[in-house]
Protein backbone atom coordinates (compact mmCIF):
# COMPACT_ATOMS: atom_id res chain seq x y z
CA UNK A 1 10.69 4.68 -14.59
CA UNK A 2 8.03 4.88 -12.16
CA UNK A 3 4.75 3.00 -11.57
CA UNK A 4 2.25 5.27 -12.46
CA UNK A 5 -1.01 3.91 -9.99
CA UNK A 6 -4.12 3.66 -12.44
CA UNK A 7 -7.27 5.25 -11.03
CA UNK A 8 -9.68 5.04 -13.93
CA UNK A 9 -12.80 6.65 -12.66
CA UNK A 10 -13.43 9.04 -9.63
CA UNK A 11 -16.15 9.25 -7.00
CA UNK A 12 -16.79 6.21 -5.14
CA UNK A 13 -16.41 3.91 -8.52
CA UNK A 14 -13.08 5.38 -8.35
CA UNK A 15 -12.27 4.38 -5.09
CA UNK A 16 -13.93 1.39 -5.15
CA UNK A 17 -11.55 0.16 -7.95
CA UNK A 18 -8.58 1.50 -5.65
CA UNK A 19 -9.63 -0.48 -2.80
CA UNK A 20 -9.49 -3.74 -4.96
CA UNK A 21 -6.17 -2.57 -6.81
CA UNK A 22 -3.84 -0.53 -3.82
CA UNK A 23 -1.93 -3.44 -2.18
CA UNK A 24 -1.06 -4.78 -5.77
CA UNK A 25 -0.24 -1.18 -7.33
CA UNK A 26 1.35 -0.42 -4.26
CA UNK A 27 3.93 -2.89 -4.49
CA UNK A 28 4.30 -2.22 -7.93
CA UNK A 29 4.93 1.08 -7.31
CA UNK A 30 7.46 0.33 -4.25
CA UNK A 31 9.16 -1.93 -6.63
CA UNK A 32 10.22 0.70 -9.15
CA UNK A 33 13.72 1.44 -9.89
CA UNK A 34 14.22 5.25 -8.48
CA UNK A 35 12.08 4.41 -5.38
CA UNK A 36 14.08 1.31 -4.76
CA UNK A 37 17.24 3.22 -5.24
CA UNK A 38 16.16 6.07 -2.78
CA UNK A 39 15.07 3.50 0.03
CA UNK A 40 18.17 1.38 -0.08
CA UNK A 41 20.28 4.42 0.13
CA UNK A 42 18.55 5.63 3.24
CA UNK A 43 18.72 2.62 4.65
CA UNK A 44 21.94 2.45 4.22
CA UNK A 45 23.59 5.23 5.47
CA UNK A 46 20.78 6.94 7.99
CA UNK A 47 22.71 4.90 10.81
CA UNK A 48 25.95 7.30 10.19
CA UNK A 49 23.90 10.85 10.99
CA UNK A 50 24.21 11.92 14.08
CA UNK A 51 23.03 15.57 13.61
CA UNK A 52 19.96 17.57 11.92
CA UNK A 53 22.63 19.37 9.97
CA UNK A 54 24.39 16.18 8.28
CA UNK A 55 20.96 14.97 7.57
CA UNK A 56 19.39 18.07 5.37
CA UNK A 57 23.44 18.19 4.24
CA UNK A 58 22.61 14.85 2.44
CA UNK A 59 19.63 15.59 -0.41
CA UNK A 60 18.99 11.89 -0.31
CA UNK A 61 18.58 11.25 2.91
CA UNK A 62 16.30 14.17 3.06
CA UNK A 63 14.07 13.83 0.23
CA UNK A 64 12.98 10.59 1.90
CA UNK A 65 13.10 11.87 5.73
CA UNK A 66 10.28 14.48 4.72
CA UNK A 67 8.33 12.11 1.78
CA UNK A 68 7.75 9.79 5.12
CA UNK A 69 5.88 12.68 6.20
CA UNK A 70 4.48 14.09 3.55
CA UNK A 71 6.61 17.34 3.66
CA UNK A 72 8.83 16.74 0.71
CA UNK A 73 7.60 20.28 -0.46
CA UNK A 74 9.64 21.84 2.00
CA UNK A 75 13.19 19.92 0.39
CA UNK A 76 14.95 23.38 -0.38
CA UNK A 77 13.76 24.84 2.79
CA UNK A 78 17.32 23.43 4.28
CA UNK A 79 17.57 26.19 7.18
CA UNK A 80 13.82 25.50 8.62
CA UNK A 81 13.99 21.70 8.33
CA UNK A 82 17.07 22.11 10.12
CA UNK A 83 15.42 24.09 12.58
CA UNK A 84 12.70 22.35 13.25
CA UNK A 85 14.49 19.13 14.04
CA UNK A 86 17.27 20.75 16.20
CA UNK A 87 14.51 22.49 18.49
CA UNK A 88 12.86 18.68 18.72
CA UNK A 89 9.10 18.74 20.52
CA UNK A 90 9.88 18.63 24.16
CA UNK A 91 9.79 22.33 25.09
CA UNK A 92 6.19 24.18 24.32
CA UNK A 93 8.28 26.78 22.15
CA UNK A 94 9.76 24.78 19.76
CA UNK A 95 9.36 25.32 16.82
CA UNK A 96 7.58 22.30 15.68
CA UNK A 97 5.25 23.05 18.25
CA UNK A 98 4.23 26.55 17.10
CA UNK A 99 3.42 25.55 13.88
CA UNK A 100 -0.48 24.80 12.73
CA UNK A 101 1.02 21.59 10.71
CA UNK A 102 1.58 18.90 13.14
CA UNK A 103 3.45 16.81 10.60
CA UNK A 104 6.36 18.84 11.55
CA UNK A 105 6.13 17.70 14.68
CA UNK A 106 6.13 14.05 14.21
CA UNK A 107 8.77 14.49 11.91
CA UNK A 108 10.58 15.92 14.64
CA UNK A 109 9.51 13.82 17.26
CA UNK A 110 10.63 10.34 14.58
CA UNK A 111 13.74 11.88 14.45
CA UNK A 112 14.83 12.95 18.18
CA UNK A 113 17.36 15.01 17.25
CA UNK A 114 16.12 17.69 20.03
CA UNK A 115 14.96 15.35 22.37
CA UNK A 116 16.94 13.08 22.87
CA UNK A 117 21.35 13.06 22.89
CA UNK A 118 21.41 10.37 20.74
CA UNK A 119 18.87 10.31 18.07
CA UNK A 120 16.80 7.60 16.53
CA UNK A 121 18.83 7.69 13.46
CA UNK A 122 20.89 5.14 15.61
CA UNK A 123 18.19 2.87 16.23
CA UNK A 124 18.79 -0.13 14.05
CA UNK A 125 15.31 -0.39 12.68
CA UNK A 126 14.59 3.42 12.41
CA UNK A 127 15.42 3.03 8.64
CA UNK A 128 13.14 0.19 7.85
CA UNK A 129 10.63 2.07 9.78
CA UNK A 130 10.79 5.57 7.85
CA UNK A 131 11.19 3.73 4.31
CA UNK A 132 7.54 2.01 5.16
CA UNK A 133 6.10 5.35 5.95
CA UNK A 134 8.11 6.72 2.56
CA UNK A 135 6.49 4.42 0.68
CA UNK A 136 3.20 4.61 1.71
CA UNK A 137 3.24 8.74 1.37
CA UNK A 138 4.88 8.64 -2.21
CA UNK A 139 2.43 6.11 -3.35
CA UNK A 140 -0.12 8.03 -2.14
CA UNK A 141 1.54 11.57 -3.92
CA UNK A 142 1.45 9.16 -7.29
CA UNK A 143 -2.74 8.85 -6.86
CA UNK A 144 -2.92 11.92 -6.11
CA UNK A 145 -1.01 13.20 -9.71
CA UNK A 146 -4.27 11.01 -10.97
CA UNK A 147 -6.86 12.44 -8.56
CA UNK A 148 -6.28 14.56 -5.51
CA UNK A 149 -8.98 13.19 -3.80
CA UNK A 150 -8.32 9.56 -3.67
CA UNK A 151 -4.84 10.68 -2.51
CA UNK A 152 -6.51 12.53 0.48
CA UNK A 153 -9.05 8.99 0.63
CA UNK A 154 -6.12 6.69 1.58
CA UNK A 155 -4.50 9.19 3.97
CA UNK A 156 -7.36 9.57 6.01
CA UNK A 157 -8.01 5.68 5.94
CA UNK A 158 -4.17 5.45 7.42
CA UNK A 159 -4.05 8.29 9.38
CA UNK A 160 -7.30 8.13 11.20
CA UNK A 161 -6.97 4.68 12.49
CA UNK A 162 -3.39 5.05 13.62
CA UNK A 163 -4.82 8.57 15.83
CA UNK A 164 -7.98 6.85 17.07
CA UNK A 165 -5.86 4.13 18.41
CA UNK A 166 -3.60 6.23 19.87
CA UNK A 167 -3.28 7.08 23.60
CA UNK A 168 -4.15 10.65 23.66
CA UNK A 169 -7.15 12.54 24.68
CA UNK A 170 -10.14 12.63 22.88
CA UNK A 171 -9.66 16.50 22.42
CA UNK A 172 -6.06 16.17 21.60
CA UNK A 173 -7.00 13.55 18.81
CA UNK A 174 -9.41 16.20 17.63
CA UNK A 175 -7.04 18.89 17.34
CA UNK A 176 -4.46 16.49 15.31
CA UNK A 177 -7.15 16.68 12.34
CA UNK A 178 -7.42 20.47 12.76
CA UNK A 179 -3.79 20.53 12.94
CA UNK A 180 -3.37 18.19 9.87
CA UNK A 181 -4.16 19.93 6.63
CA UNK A 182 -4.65 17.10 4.56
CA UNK A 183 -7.28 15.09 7.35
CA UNK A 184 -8.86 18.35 8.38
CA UNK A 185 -9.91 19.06 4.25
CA UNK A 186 -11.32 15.46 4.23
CA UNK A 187 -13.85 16.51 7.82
CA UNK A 188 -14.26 19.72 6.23
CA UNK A 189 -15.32 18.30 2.82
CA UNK A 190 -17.59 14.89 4.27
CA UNK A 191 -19.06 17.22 6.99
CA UNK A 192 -20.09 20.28 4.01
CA UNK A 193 -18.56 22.54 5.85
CA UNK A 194 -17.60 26.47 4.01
CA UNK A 195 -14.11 27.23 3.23
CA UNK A 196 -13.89 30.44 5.71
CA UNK A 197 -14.48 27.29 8.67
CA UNK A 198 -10.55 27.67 9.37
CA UNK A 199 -10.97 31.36 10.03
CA UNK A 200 -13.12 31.07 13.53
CA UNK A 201 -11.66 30.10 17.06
CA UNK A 202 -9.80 26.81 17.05
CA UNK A 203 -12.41 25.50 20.19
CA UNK A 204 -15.77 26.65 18.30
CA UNK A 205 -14.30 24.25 15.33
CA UNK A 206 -13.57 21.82 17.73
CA UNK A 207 -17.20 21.81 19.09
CA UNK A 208 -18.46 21.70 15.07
CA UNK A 209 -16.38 18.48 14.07
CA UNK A 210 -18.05 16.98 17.23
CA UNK A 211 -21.63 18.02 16.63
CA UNK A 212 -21.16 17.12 13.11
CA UNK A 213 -19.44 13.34 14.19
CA UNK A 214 -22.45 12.76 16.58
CA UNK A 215 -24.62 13.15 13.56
CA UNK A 216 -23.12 11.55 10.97
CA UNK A 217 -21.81 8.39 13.42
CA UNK A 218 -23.89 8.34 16.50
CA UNK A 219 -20.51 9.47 18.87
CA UNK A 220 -19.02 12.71 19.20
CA UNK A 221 -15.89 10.55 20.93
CA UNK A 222 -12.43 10.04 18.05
CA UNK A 223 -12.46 6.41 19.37
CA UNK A 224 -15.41 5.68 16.30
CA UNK A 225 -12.77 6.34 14.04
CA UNK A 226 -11.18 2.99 15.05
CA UNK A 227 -13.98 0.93 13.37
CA UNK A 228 -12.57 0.59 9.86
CA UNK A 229 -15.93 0.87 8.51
CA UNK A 230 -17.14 4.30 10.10
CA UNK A 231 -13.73 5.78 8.05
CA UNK A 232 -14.72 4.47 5.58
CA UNK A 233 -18.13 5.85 6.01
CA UNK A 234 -16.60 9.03 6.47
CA UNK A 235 -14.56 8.84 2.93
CA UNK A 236 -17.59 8.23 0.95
CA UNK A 237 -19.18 11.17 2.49
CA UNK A 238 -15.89 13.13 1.04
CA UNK A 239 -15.50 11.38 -1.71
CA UNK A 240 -19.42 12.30 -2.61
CA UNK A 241 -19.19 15.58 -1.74
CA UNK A 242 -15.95 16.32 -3.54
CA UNK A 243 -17.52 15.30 -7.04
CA UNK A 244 -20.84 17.02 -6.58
CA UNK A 245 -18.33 20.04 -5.70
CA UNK A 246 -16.45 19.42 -8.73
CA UNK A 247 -19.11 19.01 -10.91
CA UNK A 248 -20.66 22.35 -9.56
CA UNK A 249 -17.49 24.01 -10.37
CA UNK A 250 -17.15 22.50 -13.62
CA UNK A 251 -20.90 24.03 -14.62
CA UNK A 252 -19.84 27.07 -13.16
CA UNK A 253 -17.20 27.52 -15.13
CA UNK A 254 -19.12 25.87 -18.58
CA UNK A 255 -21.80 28.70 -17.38
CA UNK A 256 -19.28 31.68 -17.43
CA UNK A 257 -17.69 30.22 -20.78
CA UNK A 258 -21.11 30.29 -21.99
CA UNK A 259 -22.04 33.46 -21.35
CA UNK A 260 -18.45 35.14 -22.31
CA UNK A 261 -18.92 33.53 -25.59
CA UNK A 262 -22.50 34.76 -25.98
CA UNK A 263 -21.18 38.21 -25.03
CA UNK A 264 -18.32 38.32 -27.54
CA UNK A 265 -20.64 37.10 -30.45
CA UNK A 266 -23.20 40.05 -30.05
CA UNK A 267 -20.38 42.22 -29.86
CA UNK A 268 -19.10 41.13 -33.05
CA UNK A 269 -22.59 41.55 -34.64
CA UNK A 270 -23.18 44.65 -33.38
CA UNK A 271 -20.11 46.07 -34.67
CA UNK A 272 -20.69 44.34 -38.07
CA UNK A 273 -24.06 46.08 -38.46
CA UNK A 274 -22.73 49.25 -37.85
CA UNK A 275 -20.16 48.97 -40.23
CA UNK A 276 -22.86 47.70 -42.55
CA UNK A 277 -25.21 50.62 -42.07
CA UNK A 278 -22.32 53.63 -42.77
């Protein structure tokens, strides 16, 4: 059986219970029989692939190549995993590189099956290396079965210190949260922005995150995002704005229930009196 993480309360209670609790539920969770049994088995035989076709041959293997990247959605998508590791990232029209995800492409890239002629399935810590990131991504999937957004919380946390550290560009950094569905909903969320954002030109969203950054943390410039506490900033903003959304909804809905109840009680009444007064 698996360790189910406990998250007890949401908001910032929620997560503020998390904080104190993920490195001990975490390893509880690692520590559970099927994930142990799915890690050691990757471990153990990733060294003998040599091809993007053994490796989504091998249901295993796979389920914990795309878990590392959070794309274990796409495990019975067989031909387009396939694809999009054989085509690798090097050439501007692969297909890794066409895609609005960009976790394809670093699950590409990890992989090297299209870059490179021999790929890092051969490197003798490549399994040790993908297990980590497996863990990480399925304990994260297990919050999330409790509440989404803490899930999305702990991503961003990861994800945006690993970019802001990065190399890159500061544009290019930008565009990996545009590019990144789960990181771009946590911006879009914190910074209040409408769902119909993702509809207008990619550069006009660009220059909104920015504006929006400068406000909320005094730089435009990715590089804030390497101070652990202005992401975590950032997350409470979500994580705020996600309940009062919630909440909102919630009324909403009470509201309608309300109303459709009120509706279907004076319908009954006036249908009673008629029948009364024949």
């Amino acid at each position: 059986m698996t360790y189910a993480p406990v998250v007890p309360l949401s908001g910032l209670a929620g997560w503020r219970f998390l904080q104190r609790t993920a490195d001990q539920q975490e390893k509880a969770f690692s520590a559970s029989a099927d994930i142990q049994r799915d890690t050691d088995y990757f471990k153990a035989k990733i060294g003998e692939i040599d091809t993007a076709e053994q490796l989504v041959a091998d249901r295993r293997l796979l389920r914990v190549a795309l878990g590392a990247f959070g794309l274990q959605d796409d495990i019975q998508n067989r031909y387009f995993i396939c694809k999009i590791l054989e085509d690798g990232t090097l050439n501007t029209d692969a297909l890794a590189n066409r895609l609005a995800d960009d976790r394809y492409k670093a699950f590409s890239s990890a992989f090297g099956f299209g870059n490179f002629d021999t790929p890092s399935t051969k490197i003798s810590d490549f399994g040790d290396e993908i297990v980590a990131k497996f863990r990480k991504q399925q304990f994260e999937a297990a919050v999330g079965e409790q509440d989404n957004s803490m899930r999305l919380a702990l991503n961003a946390m990861r994800e945006l210190g690993d970019i802001a550290g990065g190399s890159a560009g500061d544009r290019t950094k930008w565009f990996k949260v545009l590019g990144t569905p789960p990181l771009r909903q946590v911006f879009e969320t914190a910074f209040g922005l409408p769902s119909s954002f993702a509809q207008i030109d990619i550069d006009k969203q660009l220059e909104i995150f920015r504006d929006r950054a400068e406000s909320a943390f005094g730089s435009a410039g990715f590089d804030v995002f390497q101070d652990e506490a202005q992401r975590e900033v950032l997350v409470q903003k979500f994580l705020v704005r996600s309940q009062i959304d919630d909440i909102t909804a919630a009324g909403t809905t009470s509201s309608a229930l309300t109303i459709m109840q009120s509706n279907v009680a004076f319908a009954r009444s006036l249908r009673a009196n008629f029948w009364a007064n024949r």
